[in-house]
Protein backbone atom coordinates (compact mmCIF):
# COMPACT_ATOMS: atom_id res chain seq x y z
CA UNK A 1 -89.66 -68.10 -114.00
CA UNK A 2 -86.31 -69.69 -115.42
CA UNK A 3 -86.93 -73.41 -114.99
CA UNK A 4 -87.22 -75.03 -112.07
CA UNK A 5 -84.15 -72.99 -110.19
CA UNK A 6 -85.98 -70.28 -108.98
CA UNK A 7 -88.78 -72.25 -107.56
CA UNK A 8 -86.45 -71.68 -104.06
CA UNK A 9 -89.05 -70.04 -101.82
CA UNK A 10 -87.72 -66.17 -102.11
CA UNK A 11 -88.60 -62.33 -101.82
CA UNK A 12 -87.47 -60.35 -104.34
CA UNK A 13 -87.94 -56.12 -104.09
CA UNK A 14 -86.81 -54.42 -107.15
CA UNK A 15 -84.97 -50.92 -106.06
CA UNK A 16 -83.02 -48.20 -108.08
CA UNK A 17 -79.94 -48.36 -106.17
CA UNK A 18 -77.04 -51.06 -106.48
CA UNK A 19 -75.45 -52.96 -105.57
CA UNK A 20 -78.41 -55.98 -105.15
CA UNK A 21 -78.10 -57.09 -101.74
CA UNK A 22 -78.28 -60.94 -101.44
CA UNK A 23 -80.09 -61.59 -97.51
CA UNK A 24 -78.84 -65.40 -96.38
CA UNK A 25 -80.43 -65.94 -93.54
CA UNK A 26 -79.64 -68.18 -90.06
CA UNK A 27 -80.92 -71.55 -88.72
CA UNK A 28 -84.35 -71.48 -88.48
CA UNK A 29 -84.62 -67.94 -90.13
CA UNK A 30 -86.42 -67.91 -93.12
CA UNK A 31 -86.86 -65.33 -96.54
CA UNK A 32 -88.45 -62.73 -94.55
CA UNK A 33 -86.09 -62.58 -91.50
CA UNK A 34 -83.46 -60.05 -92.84
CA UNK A 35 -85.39 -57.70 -95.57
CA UNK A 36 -85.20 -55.36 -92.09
CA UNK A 37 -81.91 -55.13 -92.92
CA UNK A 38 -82.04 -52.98 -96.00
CA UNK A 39 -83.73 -49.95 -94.45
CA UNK A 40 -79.97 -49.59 -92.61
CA UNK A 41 -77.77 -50.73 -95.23
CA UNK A 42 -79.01 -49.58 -98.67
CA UNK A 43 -82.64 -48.13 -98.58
CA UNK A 44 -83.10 -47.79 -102.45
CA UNK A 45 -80.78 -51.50 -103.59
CA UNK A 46 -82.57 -54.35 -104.95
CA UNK A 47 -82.74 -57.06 -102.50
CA UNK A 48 -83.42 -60.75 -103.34
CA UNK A 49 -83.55 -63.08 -100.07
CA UNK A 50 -83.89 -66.99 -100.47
CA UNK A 51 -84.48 -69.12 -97.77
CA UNK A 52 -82.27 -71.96 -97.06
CA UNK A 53 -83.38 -75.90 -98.77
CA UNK A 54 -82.41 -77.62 -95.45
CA UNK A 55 -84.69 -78.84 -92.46
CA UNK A 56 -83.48 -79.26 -89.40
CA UNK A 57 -85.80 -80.70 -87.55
CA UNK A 58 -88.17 -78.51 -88.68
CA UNK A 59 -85.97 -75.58 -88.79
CA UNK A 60 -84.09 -73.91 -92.12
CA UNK A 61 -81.02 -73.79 -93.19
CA UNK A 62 -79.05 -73.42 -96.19
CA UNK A 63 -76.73 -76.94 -95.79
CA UNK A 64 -76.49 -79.52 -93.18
CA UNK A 65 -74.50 -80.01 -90.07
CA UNK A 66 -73.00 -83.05 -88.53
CA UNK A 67 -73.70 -81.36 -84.69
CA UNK A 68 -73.31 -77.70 -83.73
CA UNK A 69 -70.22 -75.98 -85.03
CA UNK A 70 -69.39 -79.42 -87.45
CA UNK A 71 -70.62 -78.42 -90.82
CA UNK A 72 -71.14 -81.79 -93.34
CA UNK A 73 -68.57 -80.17 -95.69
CA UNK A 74 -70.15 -82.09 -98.53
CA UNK A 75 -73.70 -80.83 -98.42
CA UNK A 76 -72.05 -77.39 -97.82
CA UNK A 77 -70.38 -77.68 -101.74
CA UNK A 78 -73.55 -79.00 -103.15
CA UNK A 79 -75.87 -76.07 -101.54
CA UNK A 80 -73.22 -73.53 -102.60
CA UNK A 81 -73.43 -74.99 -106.41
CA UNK A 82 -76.86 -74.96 -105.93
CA UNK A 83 -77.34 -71.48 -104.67
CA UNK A 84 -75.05 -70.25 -107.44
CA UNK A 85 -77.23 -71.85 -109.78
CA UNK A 86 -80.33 -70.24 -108.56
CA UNK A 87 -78.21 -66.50 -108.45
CA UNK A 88 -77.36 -67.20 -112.24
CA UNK A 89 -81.57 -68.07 -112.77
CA UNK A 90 -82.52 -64.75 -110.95
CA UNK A 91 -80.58 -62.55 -112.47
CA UNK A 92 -81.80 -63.59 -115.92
CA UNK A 93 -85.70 -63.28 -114.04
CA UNK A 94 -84.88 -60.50 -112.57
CA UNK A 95 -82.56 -58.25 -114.93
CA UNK A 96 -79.79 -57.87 -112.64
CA UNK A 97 -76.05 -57.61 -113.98
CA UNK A 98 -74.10 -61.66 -113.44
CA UNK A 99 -72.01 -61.58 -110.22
CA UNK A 100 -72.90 -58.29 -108.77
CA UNK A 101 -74.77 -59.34 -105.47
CA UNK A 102 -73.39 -58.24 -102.19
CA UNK A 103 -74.21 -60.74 -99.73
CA UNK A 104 -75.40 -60.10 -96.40
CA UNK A 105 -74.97 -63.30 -94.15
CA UNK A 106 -76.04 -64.36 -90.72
CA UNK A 107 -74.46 -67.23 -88.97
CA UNK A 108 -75.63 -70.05 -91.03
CA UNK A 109 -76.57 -67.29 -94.65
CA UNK A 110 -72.57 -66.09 -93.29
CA UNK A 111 -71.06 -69.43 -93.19
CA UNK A 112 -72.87 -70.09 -96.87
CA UNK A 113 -72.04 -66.95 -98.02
CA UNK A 114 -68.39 -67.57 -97.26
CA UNK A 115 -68.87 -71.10 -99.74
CA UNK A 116 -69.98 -69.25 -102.40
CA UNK A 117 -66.72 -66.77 -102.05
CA UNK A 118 -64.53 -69.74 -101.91
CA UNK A 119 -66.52 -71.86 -104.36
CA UNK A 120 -68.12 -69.63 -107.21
CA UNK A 121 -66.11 -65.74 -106.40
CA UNK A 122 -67.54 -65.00 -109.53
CA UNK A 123 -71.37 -65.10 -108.50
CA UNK A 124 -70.97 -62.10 -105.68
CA UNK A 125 -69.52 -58.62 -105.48
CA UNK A 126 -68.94 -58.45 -101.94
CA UNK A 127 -70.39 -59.95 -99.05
CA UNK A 128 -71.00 -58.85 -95.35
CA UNK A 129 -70.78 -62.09 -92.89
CA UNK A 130 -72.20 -61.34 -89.68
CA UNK A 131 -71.46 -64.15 -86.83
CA UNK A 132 -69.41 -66.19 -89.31
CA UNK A 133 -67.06 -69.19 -89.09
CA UNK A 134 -64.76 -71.15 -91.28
CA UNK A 135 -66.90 -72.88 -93.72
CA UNK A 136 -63.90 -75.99 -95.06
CA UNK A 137 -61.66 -76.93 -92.51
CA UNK A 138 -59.42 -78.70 -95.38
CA UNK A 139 -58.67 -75.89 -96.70
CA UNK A 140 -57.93 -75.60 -100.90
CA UNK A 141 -55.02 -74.17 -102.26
CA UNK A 142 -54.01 -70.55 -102.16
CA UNK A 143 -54.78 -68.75 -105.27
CA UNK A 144 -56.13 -64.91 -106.77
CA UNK A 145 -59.33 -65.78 -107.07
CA UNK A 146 -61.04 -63.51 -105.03
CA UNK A 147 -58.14 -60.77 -105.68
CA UNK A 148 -59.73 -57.39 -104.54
CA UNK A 149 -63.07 -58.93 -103.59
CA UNK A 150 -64.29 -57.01 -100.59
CA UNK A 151 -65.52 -58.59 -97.43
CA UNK A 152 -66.60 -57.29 -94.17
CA UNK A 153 -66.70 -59.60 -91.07
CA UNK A 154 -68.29 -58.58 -88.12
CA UNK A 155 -68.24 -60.94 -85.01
CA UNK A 156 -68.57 -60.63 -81.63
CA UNK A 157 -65.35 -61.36 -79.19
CA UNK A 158 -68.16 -63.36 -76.95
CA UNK A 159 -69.20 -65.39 -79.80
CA UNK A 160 -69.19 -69.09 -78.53
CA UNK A 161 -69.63 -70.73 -82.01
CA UNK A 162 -68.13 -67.63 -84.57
CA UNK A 163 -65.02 -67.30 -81.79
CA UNK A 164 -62.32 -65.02 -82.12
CA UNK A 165 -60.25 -68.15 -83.21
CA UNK A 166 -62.82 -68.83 -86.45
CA UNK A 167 -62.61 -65.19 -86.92
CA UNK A 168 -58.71 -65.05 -87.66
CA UNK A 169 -59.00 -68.10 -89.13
CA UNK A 170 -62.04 -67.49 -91.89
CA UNK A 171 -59.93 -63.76 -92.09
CA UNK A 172 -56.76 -65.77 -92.74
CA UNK A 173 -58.51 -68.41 -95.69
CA UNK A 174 -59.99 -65.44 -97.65
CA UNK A 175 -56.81 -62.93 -97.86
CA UNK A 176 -54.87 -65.95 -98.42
CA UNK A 177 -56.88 -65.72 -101.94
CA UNK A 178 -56.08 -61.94 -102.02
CA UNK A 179 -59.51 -60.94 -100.52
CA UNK A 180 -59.92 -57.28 -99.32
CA UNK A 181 -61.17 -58.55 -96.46
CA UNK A 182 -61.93 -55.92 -92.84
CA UNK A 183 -62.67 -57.72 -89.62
CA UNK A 184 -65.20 -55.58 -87.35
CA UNK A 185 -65.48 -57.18 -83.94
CA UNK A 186 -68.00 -56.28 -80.91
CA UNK A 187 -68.87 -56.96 -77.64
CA UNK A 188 -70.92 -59.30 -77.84
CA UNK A 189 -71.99 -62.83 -78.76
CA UNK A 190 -74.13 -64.80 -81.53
CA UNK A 191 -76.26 -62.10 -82.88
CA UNK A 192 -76.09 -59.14 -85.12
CA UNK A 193 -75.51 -55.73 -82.99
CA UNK A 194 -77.56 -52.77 -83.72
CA UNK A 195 -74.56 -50.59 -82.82
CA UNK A 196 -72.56 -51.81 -86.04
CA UNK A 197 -75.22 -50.97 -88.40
CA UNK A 198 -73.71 -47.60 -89.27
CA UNK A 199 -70.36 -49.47 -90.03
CA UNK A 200 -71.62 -52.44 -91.95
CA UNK A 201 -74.10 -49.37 -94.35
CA UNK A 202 -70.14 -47.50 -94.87
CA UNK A 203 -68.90 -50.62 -96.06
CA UNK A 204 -72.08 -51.27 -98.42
CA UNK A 205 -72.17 -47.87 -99.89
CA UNK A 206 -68.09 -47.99 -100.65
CA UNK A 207 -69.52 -50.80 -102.96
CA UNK A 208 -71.93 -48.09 -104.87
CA UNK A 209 -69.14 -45.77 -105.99
């Protein structure tokens, strides 16, 4: 291994299909709890899935909260340097090209994944957030640099934490830095729906060609 960085508990399944998928999982999920996922969304991609460096009483996560739905904004920018670190580590390990993970987000892995578009766009691709919210309320300055970046955002209009509000709003903060960003709402609430599988593997394989 590359140093200490990768010593992140992780699963990593080689595959001869990009893009890599990157699996974030949510609270109290852990490494294994989305590698399910792949068999819908890219079959053959390399998958790397991390689990989060945060305990919550006893459950993982991948940065702290000050109560439900009030992230500590702070911890959030340190895990997402960290995590970007560790990306940079595992694709020297693992031989994959810098910056071309697609993450694949739930909840908590969503609400990370949106830090690392907002705080290192150049360590992902793409990402998929499924049940996401708006990770900085103080939002930074407009700017290009996720111009073109693609991002899928699936929520459910029942969501009582990812609400239709956060939705506009976490919509809103990425095209404002020229994101190609596609909301896909359900109905539903807090979970990922098997129904929008087919949807979510479209948007993946647009990423392949």
């Amino acid at each position: 291994m590359t140093g200490n960085t990768l010593q992140r508990p992780h699963v990593w399944h080689p595959g001869p299909g990009g893009p890599p998928l990157l699996l974030l999982h949510g609270t109290g999920g852990d490494e294994h709890d989305l590698l399910g996922l792949r068999a819908h969304l890219a079959p053959d991609a390399p998958v790397l899935s991390p689990r989060g460096t945060v305990s919550e009483h006893g459950m993982s996560r991948f940065f702290r909260r000050l109560r439900e739905g009030v992230f500590d904004e702070d911890d959030l920018r340190l895990r997402a340097d960290e995590l970007a670190a560790f990306l940079t580590a595992a694709e020297a390990e693992y031989g994959v090209e810098p910056g071309a993970w697609v993450a694949v987000g739930f909840s908590n892995g969503a609400n990370m994944a949106s830090a690392l578009l907002l705080r290192h766009p150049e360590s992902i691709a793409g990402a998929v957030l499924l049940a996401a919210m708006v990770p900085f309320q103080d939002d930074e300055p407009d700017d290009q640099a996720l111009a073109g970046q693609p991002v899928l955002i699936v929520n459910g209009t029942k969501d009582p934490m990812a609400t239709p509000e956060q939705t506009a709003r976490l919509a809103d903060q990425l095209r404002r830095r020229a994101a190609d960003v596609s909301v896909l709402s359900f109905d539903g609430g807090h979970t990922i729906d098997a129904g929008q599988l087919p949807r979510i593997r479209e948007f993946v394989t647009a990423l392949r060609s």
